[in-house]
N, C-alpha and C. Protein backbone atom coordinates (compact mmCIF):
# COMPACT_ATOMS: atom_id res chain seq x y z
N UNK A 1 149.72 183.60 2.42
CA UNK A 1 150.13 184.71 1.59
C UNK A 1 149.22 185.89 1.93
N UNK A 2 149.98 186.67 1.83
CA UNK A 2 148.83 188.14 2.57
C UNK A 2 148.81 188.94 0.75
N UNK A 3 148.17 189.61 0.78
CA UNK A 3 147.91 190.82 -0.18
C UNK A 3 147.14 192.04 0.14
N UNK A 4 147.56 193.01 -0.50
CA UNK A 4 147.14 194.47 -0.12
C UNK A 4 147.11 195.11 -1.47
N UNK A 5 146.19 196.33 -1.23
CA UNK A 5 146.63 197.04 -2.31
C UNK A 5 145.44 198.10 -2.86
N UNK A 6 144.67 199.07 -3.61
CA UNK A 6 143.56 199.73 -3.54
C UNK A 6 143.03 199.82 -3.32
N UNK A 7 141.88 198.02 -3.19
CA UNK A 7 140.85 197.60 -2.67
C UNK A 7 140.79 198.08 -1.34
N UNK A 8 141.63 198.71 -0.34
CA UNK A 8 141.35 198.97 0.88
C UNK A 8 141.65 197.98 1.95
N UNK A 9 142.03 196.53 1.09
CA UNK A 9 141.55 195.54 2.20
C UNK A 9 143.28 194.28 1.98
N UNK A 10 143.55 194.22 3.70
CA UNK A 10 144.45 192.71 3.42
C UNK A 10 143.97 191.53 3.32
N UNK A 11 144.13 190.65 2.47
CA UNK A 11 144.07 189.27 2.53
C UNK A 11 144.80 188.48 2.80
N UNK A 12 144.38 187.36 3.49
CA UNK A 12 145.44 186.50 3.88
C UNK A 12 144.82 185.13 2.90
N UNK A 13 145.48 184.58 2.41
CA UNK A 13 145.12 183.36 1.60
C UNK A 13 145.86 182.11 2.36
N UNK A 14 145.07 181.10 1.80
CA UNK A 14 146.33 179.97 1.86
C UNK A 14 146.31 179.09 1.07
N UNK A 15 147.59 179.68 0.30
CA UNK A 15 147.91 178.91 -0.64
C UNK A 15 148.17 177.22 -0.95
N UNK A 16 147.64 176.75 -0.05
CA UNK A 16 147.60 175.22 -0.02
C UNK A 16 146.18 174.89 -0.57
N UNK A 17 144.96 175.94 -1.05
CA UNK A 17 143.84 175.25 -0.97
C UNK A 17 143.72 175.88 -2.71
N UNK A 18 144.66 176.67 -3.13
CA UNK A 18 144.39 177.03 -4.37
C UNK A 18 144.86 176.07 -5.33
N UNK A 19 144.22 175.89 -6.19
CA UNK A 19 144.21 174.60 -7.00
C UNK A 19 143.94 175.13 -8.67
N UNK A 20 145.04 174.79 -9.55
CA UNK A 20 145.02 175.81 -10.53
C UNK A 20 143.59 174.80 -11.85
N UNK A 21 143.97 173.67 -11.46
CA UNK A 21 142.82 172.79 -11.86
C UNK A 21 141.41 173.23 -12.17
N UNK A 22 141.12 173.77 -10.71
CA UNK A 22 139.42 174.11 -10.22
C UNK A 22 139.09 175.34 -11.08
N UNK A 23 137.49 175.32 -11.25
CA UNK A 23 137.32 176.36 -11.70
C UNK A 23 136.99 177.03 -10.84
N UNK A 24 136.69 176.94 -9.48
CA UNK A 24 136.48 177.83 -8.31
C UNK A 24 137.11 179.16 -7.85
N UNK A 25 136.96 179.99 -7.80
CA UNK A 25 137.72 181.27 -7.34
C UNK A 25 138.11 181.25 -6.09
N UNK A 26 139.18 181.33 -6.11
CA UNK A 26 139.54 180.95 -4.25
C UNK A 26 139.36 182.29 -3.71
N UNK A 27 138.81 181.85 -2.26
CA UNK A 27 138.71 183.13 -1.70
C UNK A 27 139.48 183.01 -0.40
N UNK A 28 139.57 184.46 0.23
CA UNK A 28 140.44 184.47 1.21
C UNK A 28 140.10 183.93 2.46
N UNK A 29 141.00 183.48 3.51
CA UNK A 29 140.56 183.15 5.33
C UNK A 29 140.63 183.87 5.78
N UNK A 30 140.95 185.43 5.75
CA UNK A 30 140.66 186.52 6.52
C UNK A 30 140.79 187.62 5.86
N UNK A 31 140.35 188.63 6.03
CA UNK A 31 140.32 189.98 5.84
C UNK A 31 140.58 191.36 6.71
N UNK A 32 141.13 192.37 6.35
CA UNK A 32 141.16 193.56 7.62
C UNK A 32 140.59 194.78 6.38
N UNK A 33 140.15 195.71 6.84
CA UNK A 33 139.76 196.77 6.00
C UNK A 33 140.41 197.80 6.54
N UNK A 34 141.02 198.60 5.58
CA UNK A 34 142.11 199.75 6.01
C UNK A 34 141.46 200.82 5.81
N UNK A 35 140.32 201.14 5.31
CA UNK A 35 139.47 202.59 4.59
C UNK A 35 140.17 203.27 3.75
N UNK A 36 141.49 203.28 3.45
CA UNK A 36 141.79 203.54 2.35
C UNK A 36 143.08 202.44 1.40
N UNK A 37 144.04 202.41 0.56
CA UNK A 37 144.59 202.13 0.04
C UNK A 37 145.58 201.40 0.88
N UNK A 38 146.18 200.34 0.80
CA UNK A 38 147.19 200.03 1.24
C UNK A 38 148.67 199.61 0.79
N UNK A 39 149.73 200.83 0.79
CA UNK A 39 151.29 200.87 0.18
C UNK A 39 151.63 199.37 0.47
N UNK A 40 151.56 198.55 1.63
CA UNK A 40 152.58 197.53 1.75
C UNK A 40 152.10 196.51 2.56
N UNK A 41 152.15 195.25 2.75
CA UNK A 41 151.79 194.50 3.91
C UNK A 41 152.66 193.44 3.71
N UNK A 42 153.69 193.09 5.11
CA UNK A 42 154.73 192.11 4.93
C UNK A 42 154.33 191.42 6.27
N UNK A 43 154.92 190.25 6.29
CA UNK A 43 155.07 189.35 7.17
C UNK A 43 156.37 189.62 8.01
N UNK A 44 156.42 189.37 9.23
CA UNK A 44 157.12 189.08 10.58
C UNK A 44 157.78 188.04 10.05
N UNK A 45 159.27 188.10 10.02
CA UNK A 45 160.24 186.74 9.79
C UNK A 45 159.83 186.01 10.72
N UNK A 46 159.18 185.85 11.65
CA UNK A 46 158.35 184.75 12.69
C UNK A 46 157.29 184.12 12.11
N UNK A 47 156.90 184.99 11.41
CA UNK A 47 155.15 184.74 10.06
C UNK A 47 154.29 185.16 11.26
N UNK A 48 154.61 185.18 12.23
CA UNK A 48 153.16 185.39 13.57
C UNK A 48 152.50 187.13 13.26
N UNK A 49 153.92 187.98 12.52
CA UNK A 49 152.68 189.30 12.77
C UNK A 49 152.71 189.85 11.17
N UNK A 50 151.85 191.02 10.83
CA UNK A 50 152.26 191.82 9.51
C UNK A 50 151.86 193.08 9.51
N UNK A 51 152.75 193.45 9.18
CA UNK A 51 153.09 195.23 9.35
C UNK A 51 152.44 195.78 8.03
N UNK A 52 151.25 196.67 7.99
CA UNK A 52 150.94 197.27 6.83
C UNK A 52 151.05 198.56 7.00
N UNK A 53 151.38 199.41 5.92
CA UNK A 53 151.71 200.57 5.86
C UNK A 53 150.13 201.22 4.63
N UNK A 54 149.49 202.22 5.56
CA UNK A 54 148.02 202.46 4.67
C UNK A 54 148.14 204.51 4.60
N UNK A 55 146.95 204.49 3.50
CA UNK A 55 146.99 205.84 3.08
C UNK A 55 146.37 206.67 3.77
N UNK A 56 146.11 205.86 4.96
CA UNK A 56 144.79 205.95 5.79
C UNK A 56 145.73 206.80 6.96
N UNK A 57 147.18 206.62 6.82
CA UNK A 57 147.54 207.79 7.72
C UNK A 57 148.06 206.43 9.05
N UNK A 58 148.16 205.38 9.03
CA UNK A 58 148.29 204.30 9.99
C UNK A 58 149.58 203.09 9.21
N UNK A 59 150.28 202.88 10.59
CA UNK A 59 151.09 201.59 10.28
C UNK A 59 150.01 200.30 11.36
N UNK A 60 149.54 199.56 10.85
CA UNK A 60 148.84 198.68 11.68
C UNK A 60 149.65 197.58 12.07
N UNK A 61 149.75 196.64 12.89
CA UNK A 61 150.58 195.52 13.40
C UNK A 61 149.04 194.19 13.37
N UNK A 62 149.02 193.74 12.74
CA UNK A 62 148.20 192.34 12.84
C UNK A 62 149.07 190.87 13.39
N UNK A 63 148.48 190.41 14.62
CA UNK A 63 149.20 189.54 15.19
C UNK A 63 148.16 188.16 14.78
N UNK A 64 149.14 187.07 14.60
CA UNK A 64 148.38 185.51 14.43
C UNK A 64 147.32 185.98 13.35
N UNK A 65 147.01 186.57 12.45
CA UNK A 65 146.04 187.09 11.79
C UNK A 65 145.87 185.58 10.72
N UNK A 66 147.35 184.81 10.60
CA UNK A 66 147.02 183.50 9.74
C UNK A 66 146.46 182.64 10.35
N UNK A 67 145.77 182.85 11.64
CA UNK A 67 145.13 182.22 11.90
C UNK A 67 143.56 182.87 12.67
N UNK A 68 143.57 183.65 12.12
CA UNK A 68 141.85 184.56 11.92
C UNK A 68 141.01 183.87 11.11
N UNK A 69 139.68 183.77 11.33
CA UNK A 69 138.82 183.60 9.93
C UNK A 69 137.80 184.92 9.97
N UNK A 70 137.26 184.77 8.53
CA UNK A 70 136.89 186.47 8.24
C UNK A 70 137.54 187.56 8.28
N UNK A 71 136.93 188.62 9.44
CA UNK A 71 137.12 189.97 8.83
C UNK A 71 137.64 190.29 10.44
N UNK A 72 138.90 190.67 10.60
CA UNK A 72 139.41 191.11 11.56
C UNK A 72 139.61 192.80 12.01
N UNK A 73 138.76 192.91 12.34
CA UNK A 73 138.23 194.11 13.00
C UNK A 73 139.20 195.03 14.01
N UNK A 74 140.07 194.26 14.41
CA UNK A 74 140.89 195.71 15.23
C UNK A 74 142.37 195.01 15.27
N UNK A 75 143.11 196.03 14.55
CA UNK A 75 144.65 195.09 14.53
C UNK A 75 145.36 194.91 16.23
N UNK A 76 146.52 194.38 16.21
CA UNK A 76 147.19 194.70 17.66
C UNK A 76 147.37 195.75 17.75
N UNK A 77 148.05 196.55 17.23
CA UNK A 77 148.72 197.91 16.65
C UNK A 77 148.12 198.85 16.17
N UNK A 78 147.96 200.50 16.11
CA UNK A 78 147.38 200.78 15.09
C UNK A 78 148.38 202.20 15.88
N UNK A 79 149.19 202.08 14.61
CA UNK A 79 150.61 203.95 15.30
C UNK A 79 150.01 204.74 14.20
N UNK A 80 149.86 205.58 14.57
CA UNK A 80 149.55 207.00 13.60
C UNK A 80 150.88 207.51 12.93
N UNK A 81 150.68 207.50 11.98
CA UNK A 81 151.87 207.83 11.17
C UNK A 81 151.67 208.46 9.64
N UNK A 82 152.02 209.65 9.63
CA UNK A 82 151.65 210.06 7.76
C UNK A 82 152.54 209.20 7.00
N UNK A 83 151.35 209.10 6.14
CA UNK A 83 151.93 208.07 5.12
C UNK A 83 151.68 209.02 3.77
N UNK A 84 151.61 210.20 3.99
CA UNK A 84 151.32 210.90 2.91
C UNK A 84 152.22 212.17 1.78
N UNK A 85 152.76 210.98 1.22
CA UNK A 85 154.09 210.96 0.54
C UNK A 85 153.97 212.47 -1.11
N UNK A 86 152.68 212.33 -1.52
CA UNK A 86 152.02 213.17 -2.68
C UNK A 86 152.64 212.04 -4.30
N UNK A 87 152.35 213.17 -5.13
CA UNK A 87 152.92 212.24 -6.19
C UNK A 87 154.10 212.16 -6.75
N UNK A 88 155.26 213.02 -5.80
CA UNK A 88 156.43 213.00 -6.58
C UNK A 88 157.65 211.97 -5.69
N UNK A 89 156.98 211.51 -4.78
CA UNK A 89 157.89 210.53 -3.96
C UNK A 89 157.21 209.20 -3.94
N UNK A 90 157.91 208.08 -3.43
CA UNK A 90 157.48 206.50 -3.59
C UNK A 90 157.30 206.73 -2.46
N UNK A 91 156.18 205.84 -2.36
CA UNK A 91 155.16 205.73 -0.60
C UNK A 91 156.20 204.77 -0.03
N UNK A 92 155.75 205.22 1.18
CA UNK A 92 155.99 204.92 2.21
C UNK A 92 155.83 203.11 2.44
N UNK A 93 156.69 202.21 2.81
CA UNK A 93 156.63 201.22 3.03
C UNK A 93 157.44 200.79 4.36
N UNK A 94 156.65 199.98 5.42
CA UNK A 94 157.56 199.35 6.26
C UNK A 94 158.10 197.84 6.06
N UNK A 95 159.16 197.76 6.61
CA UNK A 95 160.27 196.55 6.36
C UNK A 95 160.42 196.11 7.76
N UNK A 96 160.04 194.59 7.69
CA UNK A 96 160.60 194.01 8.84
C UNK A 96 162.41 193.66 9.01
N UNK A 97 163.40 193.47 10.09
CA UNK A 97 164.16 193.46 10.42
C UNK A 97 164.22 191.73 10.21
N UNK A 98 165.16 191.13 9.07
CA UNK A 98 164.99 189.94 8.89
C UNK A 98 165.78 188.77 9.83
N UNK A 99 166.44 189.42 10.71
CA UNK A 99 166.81 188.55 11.84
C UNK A 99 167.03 189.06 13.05
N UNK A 100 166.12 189.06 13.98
CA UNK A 100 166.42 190.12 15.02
C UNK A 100 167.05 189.84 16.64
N UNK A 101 167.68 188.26 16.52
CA UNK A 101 168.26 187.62 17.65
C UNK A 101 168.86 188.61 18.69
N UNK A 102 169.70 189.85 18.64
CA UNK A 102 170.39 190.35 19.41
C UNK A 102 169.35 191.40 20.06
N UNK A 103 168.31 191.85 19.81
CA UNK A 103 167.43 192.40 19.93
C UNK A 103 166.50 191.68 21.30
N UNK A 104 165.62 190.69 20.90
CA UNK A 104 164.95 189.93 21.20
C UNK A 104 163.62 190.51 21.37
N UNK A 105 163.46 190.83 19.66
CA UNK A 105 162.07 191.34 19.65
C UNK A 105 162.47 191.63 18.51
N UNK A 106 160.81 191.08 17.15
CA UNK A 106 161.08 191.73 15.83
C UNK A 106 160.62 193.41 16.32
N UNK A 107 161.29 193.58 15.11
CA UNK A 107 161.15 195.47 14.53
C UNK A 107 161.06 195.91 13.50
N UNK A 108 160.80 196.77 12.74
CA UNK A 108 160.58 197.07 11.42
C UNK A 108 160.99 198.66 11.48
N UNK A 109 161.37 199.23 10.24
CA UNK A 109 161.85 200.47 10.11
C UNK A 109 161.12 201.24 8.77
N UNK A 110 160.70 201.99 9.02
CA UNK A 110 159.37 202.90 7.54
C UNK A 110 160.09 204.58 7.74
N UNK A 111 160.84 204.99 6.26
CA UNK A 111 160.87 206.20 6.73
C UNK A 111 159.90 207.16 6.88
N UNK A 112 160.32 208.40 7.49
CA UNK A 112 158.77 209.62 7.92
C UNK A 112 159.04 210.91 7.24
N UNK A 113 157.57 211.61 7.36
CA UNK A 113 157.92 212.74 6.45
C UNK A 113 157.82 213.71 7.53
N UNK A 114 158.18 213.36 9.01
CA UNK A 114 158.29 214.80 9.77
C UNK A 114 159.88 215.73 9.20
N UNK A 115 159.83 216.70 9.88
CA UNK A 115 161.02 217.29 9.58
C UNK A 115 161.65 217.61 11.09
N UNK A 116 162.90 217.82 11.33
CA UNK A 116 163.78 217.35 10.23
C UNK A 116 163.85 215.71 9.93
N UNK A 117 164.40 215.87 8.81
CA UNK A 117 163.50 214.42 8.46
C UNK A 117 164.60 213.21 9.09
N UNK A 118 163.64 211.77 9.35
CA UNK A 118 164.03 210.82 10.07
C UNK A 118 163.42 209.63 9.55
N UNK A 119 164.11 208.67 9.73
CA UNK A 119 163.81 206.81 9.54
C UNK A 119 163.74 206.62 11.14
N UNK A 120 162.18 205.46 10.97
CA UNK A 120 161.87 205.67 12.14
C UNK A 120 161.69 203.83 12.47
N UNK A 121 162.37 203.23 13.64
CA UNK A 121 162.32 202.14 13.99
C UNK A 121 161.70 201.64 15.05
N UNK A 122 160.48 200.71 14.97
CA UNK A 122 159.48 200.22 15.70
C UNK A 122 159.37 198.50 16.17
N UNK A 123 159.21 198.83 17.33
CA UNK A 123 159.31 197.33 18.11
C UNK A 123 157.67 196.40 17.75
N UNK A 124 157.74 195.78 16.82
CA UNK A 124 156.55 195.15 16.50
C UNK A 124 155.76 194.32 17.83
N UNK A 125 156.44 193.91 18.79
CA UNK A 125 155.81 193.78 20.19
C UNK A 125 155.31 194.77 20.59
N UNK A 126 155.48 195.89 20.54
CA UNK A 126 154.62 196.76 21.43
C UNK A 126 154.21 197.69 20.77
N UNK A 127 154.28 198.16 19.41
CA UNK A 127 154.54 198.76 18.73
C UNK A 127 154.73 200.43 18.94
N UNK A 128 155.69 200.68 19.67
CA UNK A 128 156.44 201.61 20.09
C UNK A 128 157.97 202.24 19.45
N UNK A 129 158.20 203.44 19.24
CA UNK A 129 159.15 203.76 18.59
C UNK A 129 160.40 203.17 19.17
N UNK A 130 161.08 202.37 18.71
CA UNK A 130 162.92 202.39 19.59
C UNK A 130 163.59 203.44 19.16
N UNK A 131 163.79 204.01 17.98
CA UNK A 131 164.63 204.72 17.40
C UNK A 131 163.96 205.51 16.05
N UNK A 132 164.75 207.14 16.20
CA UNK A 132 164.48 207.97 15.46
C UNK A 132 165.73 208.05 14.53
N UNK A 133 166.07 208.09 13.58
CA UNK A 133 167.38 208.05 13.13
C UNK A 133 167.63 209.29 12.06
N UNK A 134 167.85 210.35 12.64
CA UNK A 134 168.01 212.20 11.90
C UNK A 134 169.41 211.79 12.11
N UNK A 135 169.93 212.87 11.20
CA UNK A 135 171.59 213.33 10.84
C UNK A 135 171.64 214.39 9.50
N UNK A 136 172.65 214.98 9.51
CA UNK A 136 173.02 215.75 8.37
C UNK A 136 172.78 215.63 7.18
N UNK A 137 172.92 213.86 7.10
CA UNK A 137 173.68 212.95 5.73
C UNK A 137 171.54 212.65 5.59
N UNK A 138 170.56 212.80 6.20
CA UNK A 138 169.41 213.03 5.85
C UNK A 138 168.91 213.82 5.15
N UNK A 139 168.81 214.15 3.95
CA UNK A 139 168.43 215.18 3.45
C UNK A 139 167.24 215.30 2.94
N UNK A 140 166.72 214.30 2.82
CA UNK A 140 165.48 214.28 2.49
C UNK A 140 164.18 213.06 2.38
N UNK A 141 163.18 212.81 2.46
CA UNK A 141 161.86 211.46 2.92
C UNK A 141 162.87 210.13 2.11
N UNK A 142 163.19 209.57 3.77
CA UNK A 142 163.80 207.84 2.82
C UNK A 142 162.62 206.95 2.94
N UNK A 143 161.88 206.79 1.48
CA UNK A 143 160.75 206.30 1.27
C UNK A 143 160.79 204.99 1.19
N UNK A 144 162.36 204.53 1.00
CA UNK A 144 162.80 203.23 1.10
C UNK A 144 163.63 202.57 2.12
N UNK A 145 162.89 201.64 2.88
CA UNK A 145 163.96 201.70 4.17
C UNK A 145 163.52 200.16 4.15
N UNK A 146 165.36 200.06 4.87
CA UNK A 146 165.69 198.66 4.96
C UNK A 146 166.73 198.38 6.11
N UNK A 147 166.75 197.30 6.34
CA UNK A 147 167.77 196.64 7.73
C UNK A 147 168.93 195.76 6.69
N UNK A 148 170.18 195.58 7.02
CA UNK A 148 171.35 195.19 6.95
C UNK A 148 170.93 193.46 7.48
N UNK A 149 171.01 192.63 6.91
CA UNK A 149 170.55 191.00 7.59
C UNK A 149 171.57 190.81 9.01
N UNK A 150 172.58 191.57 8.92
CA UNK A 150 173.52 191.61 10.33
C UNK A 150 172.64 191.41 11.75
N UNK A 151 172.91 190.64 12.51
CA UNK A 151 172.35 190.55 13.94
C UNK A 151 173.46 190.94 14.71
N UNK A 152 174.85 191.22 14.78
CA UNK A 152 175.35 191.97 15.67
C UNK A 152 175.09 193.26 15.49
N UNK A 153 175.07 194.56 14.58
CA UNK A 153 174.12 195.18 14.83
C UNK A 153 173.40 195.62 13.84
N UNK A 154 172.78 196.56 14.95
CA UNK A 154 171.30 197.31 13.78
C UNK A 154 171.94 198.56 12.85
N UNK A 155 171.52 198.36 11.02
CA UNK A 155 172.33 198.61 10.18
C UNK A 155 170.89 199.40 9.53
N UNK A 156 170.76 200.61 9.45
CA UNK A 156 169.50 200.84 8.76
C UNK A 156 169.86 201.28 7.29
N UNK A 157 169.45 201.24 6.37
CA UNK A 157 169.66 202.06 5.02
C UNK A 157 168.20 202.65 4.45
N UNK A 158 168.47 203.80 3.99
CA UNK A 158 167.47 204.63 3.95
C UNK A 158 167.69 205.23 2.40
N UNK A 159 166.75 204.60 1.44
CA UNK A 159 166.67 205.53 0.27
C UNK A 159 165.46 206.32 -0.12
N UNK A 160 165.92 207.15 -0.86
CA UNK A 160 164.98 208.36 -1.49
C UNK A 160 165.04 208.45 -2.50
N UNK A 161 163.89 209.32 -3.19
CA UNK A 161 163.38 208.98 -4.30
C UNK A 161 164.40 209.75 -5.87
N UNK A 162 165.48 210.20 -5.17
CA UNK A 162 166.39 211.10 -5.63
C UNK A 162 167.22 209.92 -6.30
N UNK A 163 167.44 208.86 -5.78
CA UNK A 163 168.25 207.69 -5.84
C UNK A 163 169.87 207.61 -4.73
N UNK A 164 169.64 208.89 -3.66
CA UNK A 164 170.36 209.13 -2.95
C UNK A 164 170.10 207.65 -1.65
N UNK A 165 171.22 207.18 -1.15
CA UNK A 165 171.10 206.45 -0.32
C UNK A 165 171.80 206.79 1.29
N UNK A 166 171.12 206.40 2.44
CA UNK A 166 171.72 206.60 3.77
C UNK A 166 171.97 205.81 4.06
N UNK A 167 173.07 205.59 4.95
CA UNK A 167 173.24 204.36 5.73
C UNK A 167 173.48 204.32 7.45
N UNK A 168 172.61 203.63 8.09
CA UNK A 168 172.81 204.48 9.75
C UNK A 168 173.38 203.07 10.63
N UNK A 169 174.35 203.78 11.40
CA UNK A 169 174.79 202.19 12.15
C UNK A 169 174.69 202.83 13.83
């Protein structure tokens, strides 16, 4: 189980050693430090990588990290990306692509606050942009972005904090 969140820092736990019995405080098998806050940290439908989205201005890619001990010091990944949403929009979160067979490579999609504005889709192997996804029907930061479970194709949906929704095929 990973966790993120103010503290600055991901954890990866494993939940096989927590024991609600004990009075012991379980502690984590690894750690990464983000220097600032961290919006999101999900797992790779493979479980091998996890995509965190930080305030720190970075989407990081951590590979095999469930199998790190301590404090993991330099992710695979580290894309520069504003994540700096202010207080009237929902941060920024990336979403892995929950089945990515036709592809042959996971990806994840986080919308951006460049202009004109775009949902932006990244090859978690290399972590390189595949796709920028602008149009008309964009009108404004989709702070919520998600993939369609479809593997014939790539289905993005993009919401904002308006409650307006996109849908890109």
């Amino acid at each position: 189980m990973a966790t993120a969140g103010l503290d600055t820092t991901v954890k990866l736990w494993d939940i096989r050693k927590m024991n609600k019995t004990s009075s012991k405080i379980p502690k984590p098998i690894a750690t990464q430090n983000a220097g600032k806050s961290i919006n999101s940290a999900f797992f790779s439908p493979s479980g091998k990588q996890i995509v965190t989205t930080t305030m720190a201005n970075n989407l990081d890619i951590l590979e095999d990290a469930h199998l790190a001990k301590g404090v993991i010091t330099k992710p695979k990944h580290r894309i520069r990306h504003d994540n700096q949403t202010g207080r009237w929009l929902s941060t920024l979160m990336a979403q892995w692509h929950p089945s990515t067979p036709s592809l042959n490579e996971e990806c994840f999609v986080v919308g951006s606050m460049q202009k004109p504005r775009t949902i932006e889709v990244f090859s978690g192997t290399s972590g390189k942009i595949m796709r920028g996804i602008q149009g008309d029907a964009l009108t404004a930061v989709a702070s919520r972005c998600c993939f369609h479970p479809n593997s014939e194709k790539l289905i993005v949906v993009g919401g904002n904090s308006s409650g307006r929704v996109t849908i890109a095929r």
